[in-house]
N, C-alpha and C. Protein backbone atom coordinates (compact mmCIF):
# COMPACT_ATOMS: atom_id res chain seq x y z
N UNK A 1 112.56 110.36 79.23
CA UNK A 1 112.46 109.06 79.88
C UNK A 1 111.51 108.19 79.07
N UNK A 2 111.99 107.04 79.35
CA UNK A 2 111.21 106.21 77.86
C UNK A 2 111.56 104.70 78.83
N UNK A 3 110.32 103.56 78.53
CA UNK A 3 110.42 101.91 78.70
C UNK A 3 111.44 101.65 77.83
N UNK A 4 112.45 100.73 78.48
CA UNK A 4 113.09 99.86 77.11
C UNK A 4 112.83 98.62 77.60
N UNK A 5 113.20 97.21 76.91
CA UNK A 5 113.55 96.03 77.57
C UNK A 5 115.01 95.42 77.13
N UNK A 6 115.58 95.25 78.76
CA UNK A 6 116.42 94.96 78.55
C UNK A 6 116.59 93.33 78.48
N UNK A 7 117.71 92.49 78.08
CA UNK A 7 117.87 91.10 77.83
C UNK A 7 118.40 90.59 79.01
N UNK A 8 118.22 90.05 80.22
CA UNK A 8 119.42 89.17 80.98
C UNK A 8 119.81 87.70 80.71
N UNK A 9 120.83 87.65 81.88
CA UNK A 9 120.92 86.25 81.84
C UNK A 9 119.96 85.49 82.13
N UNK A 10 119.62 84.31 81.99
CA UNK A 10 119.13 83.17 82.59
C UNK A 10 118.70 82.93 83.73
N UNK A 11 117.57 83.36 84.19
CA UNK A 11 116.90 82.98 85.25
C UNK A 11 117.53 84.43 86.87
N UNK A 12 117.95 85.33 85.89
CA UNK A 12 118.66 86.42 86.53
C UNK A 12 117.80 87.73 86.60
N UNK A 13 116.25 87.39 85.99
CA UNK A 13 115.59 88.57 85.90
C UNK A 13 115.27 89.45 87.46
N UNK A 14 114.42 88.82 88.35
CA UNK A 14 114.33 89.16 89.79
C UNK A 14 115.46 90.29 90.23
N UNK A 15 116.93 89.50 90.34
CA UNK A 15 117.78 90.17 90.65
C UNK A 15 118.41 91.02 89.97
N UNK A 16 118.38 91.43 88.93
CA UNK A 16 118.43 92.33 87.91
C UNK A 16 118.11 92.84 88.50
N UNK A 17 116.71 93.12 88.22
CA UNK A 17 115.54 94.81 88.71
C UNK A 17 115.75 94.92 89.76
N UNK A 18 116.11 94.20 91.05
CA UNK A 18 117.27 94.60 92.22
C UNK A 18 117.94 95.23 92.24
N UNK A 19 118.74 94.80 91.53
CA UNK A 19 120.38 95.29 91.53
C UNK A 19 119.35 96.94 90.81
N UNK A 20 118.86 96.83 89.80
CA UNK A 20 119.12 98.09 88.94
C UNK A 20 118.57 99.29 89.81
N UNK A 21 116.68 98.86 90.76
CA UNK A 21 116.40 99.40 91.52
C UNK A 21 117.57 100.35 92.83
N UNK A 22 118.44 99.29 93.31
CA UNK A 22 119.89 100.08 94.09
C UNK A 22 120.47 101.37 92.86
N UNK A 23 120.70 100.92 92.01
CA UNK A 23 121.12 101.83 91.64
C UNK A 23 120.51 103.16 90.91
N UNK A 24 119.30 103.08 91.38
CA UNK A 24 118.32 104.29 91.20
C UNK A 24 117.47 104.12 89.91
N UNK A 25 117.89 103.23 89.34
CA UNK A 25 116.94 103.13 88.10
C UNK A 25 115.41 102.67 88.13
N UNK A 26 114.58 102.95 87.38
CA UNK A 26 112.91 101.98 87.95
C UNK A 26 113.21 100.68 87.10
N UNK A 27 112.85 100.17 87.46
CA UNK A 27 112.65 98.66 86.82
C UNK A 27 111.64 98.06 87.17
N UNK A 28 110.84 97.30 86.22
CA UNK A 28 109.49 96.44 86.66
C UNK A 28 110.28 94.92 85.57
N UNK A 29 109.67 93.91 86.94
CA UNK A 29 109.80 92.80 86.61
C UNK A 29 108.39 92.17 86.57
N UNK A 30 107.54 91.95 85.49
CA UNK A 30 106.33 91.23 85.73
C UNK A 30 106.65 90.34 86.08
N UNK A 31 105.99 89.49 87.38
CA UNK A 31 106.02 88.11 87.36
C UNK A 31 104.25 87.65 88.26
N UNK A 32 104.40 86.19 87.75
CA UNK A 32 103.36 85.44 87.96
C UNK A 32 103.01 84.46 88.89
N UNK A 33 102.05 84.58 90.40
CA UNK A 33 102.21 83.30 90.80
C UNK A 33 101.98 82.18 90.17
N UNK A 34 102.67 81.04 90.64
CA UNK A 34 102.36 80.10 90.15
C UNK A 34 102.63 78.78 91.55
N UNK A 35 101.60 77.60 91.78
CA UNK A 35 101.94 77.34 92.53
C UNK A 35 102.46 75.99 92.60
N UNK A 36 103.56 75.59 93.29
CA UNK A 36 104.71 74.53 92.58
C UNK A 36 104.28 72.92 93.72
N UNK A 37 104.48 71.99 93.38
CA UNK A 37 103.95 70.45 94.32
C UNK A 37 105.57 70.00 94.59
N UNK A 38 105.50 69.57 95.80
CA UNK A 38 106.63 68.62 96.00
C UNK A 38 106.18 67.58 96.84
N UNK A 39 107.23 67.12 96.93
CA UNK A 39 106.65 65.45 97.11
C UNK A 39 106.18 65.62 98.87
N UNK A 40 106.58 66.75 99.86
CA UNK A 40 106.08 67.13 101.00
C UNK A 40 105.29 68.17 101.06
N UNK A 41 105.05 68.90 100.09
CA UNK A 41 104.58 70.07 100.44
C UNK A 41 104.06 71.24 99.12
N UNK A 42 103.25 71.94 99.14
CA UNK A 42 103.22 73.10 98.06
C UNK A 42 103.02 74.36 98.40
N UNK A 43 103.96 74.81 97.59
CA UNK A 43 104.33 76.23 97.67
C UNK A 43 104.02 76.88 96.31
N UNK A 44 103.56 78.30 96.49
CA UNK A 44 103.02 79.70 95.88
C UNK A 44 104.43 80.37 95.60
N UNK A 45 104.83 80.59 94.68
CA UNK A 45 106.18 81.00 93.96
C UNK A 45 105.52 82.38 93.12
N UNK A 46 106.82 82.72 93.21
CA UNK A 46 106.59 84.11 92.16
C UNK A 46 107.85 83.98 90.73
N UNK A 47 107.38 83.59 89.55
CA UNK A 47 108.24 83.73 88.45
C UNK A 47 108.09 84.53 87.10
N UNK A 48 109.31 85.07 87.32
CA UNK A 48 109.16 85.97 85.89
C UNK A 48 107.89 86.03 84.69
N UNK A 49 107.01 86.67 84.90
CA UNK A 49 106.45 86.42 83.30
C UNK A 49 106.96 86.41 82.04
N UNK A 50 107.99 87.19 82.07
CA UNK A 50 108.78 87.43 80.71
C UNK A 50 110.67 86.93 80.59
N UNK A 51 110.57 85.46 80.04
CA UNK A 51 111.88 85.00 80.42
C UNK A 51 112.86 85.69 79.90
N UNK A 52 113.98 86.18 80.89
CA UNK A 52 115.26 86.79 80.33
C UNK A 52 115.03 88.56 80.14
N UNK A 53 114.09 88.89 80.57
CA UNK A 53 113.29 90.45 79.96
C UNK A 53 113.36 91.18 81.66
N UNK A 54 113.68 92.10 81.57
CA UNK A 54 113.18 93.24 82.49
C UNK A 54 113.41 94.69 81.70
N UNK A 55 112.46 95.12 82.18
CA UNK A 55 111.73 96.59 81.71
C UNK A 55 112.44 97.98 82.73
N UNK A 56 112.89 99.07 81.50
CA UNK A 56 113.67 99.86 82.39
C UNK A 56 113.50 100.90 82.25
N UNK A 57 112.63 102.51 82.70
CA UNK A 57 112.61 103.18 82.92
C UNK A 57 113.39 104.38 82.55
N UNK A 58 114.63 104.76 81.64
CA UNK A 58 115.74 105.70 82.14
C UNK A 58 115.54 106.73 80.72
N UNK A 59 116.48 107.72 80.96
CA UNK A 59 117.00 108.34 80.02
C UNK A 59 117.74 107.90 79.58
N UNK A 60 117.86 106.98 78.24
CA UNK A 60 118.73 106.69 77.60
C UNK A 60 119.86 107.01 77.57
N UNK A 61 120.33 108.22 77.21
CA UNK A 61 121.44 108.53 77.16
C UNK A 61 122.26 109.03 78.19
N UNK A 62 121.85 109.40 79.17
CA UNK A 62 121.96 109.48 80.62
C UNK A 62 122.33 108.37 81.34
N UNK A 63 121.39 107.15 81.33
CA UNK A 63 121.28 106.20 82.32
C UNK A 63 121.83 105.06 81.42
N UNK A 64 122.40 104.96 79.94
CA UNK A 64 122.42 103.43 79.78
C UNK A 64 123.58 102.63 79.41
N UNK A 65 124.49 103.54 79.94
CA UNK A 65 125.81 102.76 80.66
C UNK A 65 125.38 102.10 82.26
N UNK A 66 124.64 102.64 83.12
CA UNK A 66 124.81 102.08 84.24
C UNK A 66 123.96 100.77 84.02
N UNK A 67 122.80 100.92 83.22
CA UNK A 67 122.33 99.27 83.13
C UNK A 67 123.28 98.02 82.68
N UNK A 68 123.85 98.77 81.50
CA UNK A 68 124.75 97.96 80.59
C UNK A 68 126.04 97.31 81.41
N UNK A 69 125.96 97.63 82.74
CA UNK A 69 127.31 97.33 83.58
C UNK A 69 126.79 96.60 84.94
N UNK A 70 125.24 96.39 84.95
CA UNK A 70 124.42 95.85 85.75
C UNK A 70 125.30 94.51 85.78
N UNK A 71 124.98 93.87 86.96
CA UNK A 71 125.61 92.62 86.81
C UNK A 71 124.05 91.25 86.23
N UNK A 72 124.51 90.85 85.32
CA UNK A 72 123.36 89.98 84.99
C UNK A 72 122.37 90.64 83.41
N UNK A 73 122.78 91.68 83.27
CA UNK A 73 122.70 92.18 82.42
C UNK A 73 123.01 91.94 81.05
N UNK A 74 122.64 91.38 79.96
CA UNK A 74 123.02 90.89 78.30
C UNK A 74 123.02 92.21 78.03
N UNK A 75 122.21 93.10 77.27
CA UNK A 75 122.08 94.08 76.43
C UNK A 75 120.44 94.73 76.43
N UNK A 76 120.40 95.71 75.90
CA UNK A 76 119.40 96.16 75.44
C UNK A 76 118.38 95.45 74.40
N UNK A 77 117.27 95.43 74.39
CA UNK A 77 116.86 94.65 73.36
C UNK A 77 116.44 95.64 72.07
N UNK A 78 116.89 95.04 71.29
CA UNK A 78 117.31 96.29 69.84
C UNK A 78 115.75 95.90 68.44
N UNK A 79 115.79 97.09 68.42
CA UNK A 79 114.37 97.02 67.10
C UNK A 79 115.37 97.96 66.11
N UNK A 80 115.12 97.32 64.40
CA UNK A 80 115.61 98.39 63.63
C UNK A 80 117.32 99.16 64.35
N UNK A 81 118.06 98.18 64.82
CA UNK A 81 119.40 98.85 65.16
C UNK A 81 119.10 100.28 66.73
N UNK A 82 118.04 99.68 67.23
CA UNK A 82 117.88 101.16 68.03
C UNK A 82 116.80 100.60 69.54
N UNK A 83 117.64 100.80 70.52
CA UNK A 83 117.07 99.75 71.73
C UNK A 83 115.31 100.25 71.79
N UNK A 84 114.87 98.89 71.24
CA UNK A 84 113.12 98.70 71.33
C UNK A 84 112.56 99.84 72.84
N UNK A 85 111.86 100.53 72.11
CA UNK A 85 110.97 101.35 73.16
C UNK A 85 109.96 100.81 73.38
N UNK A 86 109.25 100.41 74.75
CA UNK A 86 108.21 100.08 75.14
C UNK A 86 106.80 100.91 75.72
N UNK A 87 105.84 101.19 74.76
CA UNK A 87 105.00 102.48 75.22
C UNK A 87 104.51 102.45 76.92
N UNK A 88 104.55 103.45 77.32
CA UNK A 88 103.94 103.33 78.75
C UNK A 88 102.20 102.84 79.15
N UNK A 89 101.81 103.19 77.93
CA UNK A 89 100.34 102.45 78.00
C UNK A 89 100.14 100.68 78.05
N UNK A 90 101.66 100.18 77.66
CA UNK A 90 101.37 98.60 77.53
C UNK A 90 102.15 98.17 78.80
N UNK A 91 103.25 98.84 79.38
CA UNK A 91 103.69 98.56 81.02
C UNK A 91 102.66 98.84 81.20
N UNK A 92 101.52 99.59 81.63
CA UNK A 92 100.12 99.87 82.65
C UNK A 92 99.04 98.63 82.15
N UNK A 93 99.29 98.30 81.06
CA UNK A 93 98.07 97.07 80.58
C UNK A 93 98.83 96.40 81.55
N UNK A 94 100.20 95.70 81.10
CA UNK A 94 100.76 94.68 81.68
C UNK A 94 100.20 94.35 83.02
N UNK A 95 100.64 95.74 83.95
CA UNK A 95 100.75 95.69 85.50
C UNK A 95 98.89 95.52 85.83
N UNK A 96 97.96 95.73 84.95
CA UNK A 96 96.25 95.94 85.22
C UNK A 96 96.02 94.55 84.70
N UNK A 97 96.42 93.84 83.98
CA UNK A 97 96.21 92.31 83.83
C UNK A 97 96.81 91.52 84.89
N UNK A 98 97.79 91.83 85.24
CA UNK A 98 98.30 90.84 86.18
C UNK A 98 97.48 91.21 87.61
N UNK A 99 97.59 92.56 88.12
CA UNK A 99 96.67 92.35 89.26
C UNK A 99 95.16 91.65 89.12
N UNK A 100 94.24 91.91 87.99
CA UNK A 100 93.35 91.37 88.10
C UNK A 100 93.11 89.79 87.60
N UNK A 101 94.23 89.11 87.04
CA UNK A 101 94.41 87.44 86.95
C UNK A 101 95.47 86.91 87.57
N UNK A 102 95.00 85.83 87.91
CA UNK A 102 95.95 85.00 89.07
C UNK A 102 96.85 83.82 88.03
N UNK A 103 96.17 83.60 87.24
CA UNK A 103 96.85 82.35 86.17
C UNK A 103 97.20 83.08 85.12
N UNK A 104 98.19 83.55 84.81
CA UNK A 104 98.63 83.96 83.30
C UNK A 104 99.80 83.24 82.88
N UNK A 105 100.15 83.24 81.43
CA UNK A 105 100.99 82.74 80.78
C UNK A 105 101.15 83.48 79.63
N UNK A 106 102.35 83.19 78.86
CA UNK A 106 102.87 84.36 77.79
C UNK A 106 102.84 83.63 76.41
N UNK A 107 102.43 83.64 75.03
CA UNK A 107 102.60 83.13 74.11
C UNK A 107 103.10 83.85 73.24
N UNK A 108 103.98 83.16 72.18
CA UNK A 108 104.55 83.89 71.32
C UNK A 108 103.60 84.65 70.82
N UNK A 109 104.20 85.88 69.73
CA UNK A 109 102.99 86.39 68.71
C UNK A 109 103.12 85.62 67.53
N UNK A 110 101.99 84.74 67.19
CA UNK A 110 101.79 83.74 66.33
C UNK A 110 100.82 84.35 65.68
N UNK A 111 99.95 85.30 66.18
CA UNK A 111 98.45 85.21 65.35
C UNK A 111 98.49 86.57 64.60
N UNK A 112 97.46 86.07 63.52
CA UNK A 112 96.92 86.45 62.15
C UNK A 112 97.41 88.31 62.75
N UNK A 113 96.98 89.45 61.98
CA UNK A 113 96.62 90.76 62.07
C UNK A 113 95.19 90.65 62.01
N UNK A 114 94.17 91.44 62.97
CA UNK A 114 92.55 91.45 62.76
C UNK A 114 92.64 92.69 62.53
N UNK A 115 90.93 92.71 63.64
CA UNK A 115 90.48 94.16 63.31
C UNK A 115 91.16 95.18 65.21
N UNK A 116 91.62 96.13 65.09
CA UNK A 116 91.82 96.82 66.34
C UNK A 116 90.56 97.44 66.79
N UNK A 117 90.40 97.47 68.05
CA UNK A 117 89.64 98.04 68.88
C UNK A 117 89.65 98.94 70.16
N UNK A 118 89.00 99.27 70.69
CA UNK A 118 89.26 100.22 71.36
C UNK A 118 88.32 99.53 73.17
N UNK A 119 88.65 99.85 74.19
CA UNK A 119 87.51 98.68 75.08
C UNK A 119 86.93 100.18 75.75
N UNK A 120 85.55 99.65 75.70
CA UNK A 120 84.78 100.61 75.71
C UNK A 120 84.33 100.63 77.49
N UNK A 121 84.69 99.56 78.21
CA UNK A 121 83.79 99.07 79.81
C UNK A 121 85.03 97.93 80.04
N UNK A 122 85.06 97.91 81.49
CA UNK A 122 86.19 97.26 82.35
C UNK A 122 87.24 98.10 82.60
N UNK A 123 87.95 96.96 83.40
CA UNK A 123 89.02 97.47 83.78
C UNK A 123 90.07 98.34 82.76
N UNK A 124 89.91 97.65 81.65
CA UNK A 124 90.96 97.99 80.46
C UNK A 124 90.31 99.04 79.75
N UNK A 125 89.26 99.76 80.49
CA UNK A 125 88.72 101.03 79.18
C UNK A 125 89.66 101.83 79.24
N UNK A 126 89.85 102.02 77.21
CA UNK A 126 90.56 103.24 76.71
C UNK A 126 91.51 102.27 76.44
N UNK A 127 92.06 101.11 76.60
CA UNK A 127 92.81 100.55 76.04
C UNK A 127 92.79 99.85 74.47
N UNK A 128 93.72 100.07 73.64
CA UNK A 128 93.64 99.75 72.41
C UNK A 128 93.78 97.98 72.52
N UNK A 129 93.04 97.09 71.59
CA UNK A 129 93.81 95.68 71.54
C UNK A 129 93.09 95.09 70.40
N UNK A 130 94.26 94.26 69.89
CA UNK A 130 93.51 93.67 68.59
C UNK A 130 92.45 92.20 68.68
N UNK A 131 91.50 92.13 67.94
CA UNK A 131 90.50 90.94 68.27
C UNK A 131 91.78 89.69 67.63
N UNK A 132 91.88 88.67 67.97
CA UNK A 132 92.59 87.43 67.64
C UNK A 132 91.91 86.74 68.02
N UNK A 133 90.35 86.62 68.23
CA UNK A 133 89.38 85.09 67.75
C UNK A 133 88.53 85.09 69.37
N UNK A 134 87.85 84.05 69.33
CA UNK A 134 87.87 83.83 70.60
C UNK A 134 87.82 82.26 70.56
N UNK A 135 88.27 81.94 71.64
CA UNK A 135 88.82 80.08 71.47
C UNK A 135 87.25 79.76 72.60
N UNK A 136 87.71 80.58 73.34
CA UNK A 136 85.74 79.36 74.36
C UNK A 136 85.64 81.21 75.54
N UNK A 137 84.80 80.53 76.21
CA UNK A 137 84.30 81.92 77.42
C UNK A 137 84.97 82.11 78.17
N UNK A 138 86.30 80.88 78.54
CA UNK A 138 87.03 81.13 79.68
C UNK A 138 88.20 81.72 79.55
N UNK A 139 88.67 82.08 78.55
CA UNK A 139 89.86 82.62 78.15
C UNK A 139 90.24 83.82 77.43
N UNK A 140 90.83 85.36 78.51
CA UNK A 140 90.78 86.40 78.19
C UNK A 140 92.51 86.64 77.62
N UNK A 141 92.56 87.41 76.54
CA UNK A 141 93.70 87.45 75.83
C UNK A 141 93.72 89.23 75.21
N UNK A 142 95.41 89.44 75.52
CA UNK A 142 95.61 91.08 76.10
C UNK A 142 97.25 91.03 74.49
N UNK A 143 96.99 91.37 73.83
CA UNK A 143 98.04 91.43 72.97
C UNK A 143 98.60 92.58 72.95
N UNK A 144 100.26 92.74 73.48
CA UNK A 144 101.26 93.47 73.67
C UNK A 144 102.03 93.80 72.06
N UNK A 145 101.66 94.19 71.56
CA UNK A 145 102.29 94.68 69.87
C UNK A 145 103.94 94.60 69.93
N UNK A 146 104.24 95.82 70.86
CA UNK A 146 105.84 96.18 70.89
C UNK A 146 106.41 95.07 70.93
N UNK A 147 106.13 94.17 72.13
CA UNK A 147 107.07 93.14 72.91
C UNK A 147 106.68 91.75 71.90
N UNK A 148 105.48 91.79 71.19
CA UNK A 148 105.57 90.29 70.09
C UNK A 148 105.06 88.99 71.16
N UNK A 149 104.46 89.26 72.02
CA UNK A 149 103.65 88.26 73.08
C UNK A 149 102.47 88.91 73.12
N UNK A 150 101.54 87.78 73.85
CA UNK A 150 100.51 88.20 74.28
C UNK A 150 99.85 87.26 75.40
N UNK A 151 99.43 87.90 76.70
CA UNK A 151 98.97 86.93 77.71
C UNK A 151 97.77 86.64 77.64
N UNK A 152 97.87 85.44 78.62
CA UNK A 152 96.50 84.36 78.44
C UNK A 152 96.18 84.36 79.94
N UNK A 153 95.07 84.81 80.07
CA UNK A 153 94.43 84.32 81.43
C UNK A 153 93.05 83.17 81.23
N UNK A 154 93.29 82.32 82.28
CA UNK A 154 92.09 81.73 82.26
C UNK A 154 90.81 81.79 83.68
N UNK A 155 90.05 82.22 83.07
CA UNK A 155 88.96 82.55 84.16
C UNK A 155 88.35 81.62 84.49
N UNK A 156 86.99 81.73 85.59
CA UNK A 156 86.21 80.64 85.78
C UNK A 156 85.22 80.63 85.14
């Protein structure tokens, strides 16, 4: 059993990991509150962190016809001709950043290669992550290697 990520349609992630969950598979959909204004009222929404992406749990070769027939489902997302494996240590960062920040957002991977480190205190000890600068005090940044993003929280 191994993470992959799979590709969906358009704004089909939610119900994806639905649908796939019915059919016995695990699926994690990160998503982010975020909270939306209308011209009467505002509302606390929950949206995908990762557009078009849900994360899937299976034995490959076992389980990946039944994703592939998911409804809403594109494909596997492919590294080197061979559906991208996602380590289980960066689903557990993922899911330990998002509970402990309320504002996140996803940026491409744009930045340089530094130096890697290891976090020695917090929530994230024992987690590997590379230094990419620091921009000011309020802004903590968690770089995901496999997936080519990295989230941004902003603190107080």
């Amino acid at each position: 059993m191994a993470w992959y990520a799979v590709y969906t349609k358009s704004r089909t992630e939610k119900k994806v990991a639905l649908r796939l969950r019915e059919e016995g598979i695990e699926a994690y959909c990160p998503v982010k509150r975020q909270e939306k204004q209308w011209s009467d009222r505002r509302k606390v929404t929950e949206e995908p962190l990762f557009r078009s992406y849900v994360f899937v749990n299976i034995d490959l070769a076992m389980q990946s016809a039944v994703v592939r027939r998911t409804l809403g489902v594109v494909n596997f997302v492919y590294w080197l001709n061979k559906p991208a494996v996602i380590q289980d240590d960066e689903i557990v960062a993922i899911q330990q950043f998002l509970s402990e920040h309320a504002s996140v957002e996803v940026l491409g991977n744009t930045l340089q290669v530094g130096d890697f480190i290891t976090i020695d205190a917090g929530a994230l000890k024992g987690q590997k992550a590379e230094v990419t600068g620091i921009k000011n005090r309020h802004e903590v940044r968690l770089r995901i290697d496999s997936l080519g993003f990295e989230l941004v929280a902003r603190v107080e």
